[in-house]
C-alpha atoms as a PDB file:
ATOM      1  CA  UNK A   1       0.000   0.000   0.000  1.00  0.00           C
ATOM      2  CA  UNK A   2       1.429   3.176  -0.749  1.00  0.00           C
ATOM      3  CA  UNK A   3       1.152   6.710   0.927  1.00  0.00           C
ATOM      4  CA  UNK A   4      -2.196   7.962  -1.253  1.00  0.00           C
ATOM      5  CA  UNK A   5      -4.031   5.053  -1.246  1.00  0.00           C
ATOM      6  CA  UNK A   6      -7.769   5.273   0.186  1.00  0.00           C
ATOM      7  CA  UNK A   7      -8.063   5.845   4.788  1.00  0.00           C
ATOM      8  CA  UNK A   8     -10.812   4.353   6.668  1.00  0.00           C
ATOM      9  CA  UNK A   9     -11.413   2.888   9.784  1.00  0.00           C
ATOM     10  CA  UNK A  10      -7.920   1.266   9.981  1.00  0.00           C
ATOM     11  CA  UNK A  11      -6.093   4.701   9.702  1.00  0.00           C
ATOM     12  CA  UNK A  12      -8.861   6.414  12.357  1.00  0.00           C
ATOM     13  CA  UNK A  13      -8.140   3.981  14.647  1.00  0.00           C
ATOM     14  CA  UNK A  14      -4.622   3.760  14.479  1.00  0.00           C
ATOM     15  CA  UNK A  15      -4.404   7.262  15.070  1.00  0.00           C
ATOM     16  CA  UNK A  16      -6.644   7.147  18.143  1.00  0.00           C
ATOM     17  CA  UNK A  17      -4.789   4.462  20.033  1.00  0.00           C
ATOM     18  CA  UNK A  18      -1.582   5.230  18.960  1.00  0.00           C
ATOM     19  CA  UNK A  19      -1.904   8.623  20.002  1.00  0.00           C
ATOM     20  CA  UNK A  20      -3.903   7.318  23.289  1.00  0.00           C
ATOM     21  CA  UNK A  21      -0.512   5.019  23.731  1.00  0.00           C
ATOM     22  CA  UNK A  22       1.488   7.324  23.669  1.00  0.00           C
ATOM     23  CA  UNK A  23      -0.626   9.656  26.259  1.00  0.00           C
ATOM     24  CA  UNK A  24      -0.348   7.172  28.374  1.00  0.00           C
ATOM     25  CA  UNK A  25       3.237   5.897  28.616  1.00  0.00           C
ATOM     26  CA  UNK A  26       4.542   9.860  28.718  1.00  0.00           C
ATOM     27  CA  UNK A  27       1.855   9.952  31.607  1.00  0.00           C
ATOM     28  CA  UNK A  28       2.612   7.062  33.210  1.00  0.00           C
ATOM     29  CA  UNK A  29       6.408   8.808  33.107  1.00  0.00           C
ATOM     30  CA  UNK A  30       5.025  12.104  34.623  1.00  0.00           C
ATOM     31  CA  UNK A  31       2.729   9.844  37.760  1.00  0.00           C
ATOM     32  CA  UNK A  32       5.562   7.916  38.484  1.00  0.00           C
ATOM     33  CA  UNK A  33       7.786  11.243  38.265  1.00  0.00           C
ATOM     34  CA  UNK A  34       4.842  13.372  40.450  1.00  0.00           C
ATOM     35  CA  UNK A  35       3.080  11.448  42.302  1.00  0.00           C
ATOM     36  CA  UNK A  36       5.666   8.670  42.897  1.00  0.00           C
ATOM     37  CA  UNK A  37       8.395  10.712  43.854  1.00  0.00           C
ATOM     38  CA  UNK A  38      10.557   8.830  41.288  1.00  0.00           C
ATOM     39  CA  UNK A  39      13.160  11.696  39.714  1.00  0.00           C
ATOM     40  CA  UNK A  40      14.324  11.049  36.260  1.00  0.00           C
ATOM     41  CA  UNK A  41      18.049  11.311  34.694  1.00  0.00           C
ATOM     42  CA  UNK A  42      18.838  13.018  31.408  1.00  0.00           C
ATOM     43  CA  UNK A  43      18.132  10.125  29.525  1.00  0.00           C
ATOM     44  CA  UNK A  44      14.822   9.692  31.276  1.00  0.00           C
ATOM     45  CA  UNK A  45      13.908  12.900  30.333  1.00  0.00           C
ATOM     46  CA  UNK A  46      15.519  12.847  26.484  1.00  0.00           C
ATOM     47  CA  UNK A  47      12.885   9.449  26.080  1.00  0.00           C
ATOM     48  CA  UNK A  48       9.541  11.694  26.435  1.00  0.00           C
ATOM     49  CA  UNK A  49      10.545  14.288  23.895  1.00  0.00           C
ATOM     50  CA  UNK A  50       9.177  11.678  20.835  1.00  0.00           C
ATOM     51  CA  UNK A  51       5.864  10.905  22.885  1.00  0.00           C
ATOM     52  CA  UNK A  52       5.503  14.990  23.671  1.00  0.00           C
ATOM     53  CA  UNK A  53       5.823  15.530  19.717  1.00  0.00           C
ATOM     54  CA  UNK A  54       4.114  12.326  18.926  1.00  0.00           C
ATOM     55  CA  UNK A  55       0.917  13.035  20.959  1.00  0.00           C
ATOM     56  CA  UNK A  56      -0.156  16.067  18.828  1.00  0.00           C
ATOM     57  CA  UNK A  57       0.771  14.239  15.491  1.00  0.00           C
ATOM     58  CA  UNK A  58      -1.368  11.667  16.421  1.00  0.00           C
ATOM     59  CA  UNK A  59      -4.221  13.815  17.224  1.00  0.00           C
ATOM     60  CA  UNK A  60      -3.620  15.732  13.498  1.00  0.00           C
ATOM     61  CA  UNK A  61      -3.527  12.245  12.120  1.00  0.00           C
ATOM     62  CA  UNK A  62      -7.016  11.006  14.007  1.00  0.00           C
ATOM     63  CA  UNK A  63      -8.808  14.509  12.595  1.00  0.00           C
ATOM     64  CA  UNK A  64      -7.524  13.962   9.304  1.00  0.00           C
ATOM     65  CA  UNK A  65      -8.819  10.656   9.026  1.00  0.00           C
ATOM     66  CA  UNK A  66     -12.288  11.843  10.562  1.00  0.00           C
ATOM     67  CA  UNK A  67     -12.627  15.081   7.715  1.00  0.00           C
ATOM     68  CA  UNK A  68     -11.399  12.794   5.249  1.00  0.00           C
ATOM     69  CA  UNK A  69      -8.656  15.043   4.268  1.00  0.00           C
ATOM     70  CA  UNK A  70      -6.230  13.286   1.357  1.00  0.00           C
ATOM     71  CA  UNK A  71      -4.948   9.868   2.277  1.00  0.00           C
ATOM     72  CA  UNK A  72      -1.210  11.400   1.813  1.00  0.00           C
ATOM     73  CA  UNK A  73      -2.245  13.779   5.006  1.00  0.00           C
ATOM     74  CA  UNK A  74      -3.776  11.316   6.767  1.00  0.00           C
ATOM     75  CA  UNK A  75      -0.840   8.346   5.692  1.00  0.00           C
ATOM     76  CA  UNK A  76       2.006  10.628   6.089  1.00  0.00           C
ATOM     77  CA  UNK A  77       1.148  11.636   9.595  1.00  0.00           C
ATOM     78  CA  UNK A  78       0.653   8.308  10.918  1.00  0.00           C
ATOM     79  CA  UNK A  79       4.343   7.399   9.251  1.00  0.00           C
ATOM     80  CA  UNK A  80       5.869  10.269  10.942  1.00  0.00           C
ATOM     81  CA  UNK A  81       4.421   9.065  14.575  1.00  0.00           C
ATOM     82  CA  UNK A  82       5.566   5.383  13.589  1.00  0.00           C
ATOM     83  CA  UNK A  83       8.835   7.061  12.986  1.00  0.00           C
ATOM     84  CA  UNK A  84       9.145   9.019  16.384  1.00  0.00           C
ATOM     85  CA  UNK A  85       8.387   5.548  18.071  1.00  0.00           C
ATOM     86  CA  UNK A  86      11.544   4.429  16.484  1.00  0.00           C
ATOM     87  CA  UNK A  87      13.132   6.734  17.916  1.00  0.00           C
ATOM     88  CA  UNK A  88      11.833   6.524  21.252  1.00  0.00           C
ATOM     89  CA  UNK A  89      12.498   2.699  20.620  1.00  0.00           C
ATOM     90  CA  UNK A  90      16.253   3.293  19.932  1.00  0.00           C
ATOM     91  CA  UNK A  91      16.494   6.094  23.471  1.00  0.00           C
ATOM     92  CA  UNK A  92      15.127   3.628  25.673  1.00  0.00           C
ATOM     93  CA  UNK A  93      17.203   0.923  23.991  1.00  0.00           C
ATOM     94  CA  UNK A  94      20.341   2.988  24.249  1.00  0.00           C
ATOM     95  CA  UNK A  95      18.943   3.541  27.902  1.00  0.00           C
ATOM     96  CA  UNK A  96      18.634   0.240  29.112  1.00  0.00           C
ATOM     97  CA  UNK A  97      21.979  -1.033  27.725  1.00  0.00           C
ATOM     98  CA  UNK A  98      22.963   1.677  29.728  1.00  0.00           C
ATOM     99  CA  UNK A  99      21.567   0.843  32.852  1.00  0.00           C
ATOM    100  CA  UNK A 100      22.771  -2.750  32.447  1.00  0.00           C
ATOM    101  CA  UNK A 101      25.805  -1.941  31.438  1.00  0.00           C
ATOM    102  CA  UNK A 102      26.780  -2.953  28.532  1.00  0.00           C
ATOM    103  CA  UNK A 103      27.684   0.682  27.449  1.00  0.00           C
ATOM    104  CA  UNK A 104      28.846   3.943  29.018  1.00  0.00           C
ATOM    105  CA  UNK A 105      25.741   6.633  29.391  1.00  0.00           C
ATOM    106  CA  UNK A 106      26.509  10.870  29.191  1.00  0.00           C
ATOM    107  CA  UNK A 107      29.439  12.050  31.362  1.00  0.00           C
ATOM    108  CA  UNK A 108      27.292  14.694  32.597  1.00  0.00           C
ATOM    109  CA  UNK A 109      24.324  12.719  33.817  1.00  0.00           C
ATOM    110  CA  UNK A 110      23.918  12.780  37.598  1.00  0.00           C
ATOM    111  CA  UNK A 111      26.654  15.343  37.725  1.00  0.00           C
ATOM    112  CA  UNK A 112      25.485  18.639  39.879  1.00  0.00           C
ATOM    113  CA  UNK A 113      25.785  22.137  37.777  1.00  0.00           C
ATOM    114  CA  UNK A 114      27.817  24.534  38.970  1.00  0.00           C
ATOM    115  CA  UNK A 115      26.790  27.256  41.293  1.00  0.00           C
ATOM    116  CA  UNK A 116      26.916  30.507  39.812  1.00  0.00           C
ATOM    117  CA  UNK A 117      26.038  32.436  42.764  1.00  0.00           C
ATOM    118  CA  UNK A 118      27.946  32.153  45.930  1.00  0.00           C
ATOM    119  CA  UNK A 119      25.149  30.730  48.323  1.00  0.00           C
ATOM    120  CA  UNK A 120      25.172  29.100  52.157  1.00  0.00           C
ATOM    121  CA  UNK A 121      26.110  25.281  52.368  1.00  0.00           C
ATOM    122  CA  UNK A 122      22.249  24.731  53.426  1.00  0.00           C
ATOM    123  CA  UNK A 123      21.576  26.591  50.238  1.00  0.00           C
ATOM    124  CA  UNK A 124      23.051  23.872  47.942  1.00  0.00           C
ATOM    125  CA  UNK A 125      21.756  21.284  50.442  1.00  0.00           C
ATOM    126  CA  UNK A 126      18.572  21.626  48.862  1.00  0.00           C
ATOM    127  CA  UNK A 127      19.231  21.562  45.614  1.00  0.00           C
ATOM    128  CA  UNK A 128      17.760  18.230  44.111  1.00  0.00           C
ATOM    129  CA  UNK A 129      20.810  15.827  42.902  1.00  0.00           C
ATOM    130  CA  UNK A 130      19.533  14.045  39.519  1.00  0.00           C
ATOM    131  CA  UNK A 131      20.131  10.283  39.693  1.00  0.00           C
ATOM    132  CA  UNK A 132      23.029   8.696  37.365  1.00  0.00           C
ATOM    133  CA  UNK A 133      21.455   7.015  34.240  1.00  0.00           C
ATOM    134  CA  UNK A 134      23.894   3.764  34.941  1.00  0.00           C
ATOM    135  CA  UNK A 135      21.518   2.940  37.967  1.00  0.00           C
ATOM    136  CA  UNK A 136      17.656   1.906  37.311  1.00  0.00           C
ATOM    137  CA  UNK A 137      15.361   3.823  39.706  1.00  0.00           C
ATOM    138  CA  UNK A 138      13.409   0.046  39.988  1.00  0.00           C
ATOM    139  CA  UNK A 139      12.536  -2.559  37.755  1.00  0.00           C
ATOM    140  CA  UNK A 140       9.357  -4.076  37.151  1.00  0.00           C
ATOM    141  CA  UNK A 141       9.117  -7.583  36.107  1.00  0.00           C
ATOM    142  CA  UNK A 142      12.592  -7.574  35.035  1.00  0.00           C
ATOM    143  CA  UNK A 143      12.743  -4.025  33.079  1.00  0.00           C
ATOM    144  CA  UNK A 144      13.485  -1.150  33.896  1.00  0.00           C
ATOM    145  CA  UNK A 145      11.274   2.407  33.033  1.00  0.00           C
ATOM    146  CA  UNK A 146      13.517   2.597  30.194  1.00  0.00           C
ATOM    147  CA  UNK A 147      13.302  -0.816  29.136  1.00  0.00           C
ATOM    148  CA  UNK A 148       9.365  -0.553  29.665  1.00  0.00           C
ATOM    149  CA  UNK A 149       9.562   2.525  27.222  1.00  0.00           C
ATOM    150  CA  UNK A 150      11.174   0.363  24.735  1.00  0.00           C
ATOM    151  CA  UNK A 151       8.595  -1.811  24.653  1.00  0.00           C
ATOM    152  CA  UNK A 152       5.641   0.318  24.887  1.00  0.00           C
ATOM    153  CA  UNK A 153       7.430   2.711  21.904  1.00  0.00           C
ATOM    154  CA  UNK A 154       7.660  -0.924  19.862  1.00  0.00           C
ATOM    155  CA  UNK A 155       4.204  -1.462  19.835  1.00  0.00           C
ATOM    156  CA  UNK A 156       2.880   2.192  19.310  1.00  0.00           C
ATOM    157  CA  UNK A 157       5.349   2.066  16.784  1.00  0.00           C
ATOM    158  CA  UNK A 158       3.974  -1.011  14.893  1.00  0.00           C
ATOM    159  CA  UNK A 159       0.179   0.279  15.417  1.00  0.00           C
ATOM    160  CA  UNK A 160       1.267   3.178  13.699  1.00  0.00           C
ATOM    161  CA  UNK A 161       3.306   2.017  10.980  1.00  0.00           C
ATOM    162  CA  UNK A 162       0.243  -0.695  10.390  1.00  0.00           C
ATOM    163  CA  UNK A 163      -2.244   1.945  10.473  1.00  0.00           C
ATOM    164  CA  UNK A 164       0.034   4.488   7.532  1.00  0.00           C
ATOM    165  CA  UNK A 165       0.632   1.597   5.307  1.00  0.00           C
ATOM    166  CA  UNK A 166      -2.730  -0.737   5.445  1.00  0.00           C
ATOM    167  CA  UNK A 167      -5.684  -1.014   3.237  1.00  0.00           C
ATOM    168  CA  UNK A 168      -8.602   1.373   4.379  1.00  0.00           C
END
């Protein structure tokens, strides 16, 4: 199937639950991160940025399909959300591997800024040290958030891709 073929109901509901998927693991991040008390590393933070651009693609691709704008529209926005979940695939990949080990993460994650302004020791006692991406903050079932993000971005990734390049 190519880019300008007919959209239906495949391509409408693609859009809705890929875009609901990806809702939901960027605010499962934030309830863990809130209400959990969980505080995430660089790399924890560099994973949402494809689900924060994702989310609004999604919801272009879900109105597109339901005004029956041209299948290219509709096709081409559901490719480009497949394609951020391949890259939110590969960050919580390169995450993970990180986390286990099996490669060095960012020299600067966990490390605490510089002060620029000359404040009292209690001062800089409460500033909020960010946690080393080398060290999961728990695992669930064997993986990690970052592993779970890998996972979750897989099969958003799929629905999507399925969804762009389906029959109507």
């Amino acid at each position: 199937m190519t880019l300008t073929g007919a959209t239906g109901r495949t391509q409408t509901i693609g859009a809705a639950l890929a875009g609901l998927g990806m809702a939901v693991a960027v605010g499962t991040a934030l309830g863990f991160q809130h209400l959990g008390g969980y505080i995430p590393c660089k790399l924890c933070f560099e994973q949402r940025i494809p689900h924060y651009i994702g989310i609004p693609v999604m919801a272009l691709a879900l109105v597109s399909s339901l005004l029956k704008l041209p299948p290219v529209i509709t096709r081409g926005l559901l490719a480009v959300g497949a394609g951020l979940m391949i890259w939110s695939t590969y960050l919580g990949a390169n995450h993970s591997g990180v986390e286990w080990g099996f490669w060095p993460g960012p020299t600067d994650c966990g490390a605490i800024p510089p002060s620029d302004r000359a404040g009292s020791l209690l001062d800089q006692l409460n500033m909020v040290i960010p946690p080393s991406c080398d060290e999961a903050a728990g695992r669930f079932l064997g993986l990690s958030f970052a592993g779970w993000n890998t996972v979750a971005s897989l099969g958003i990734g799929a629905i999507a891709a399925i969804a762009a390049f389906r029959k109507a």
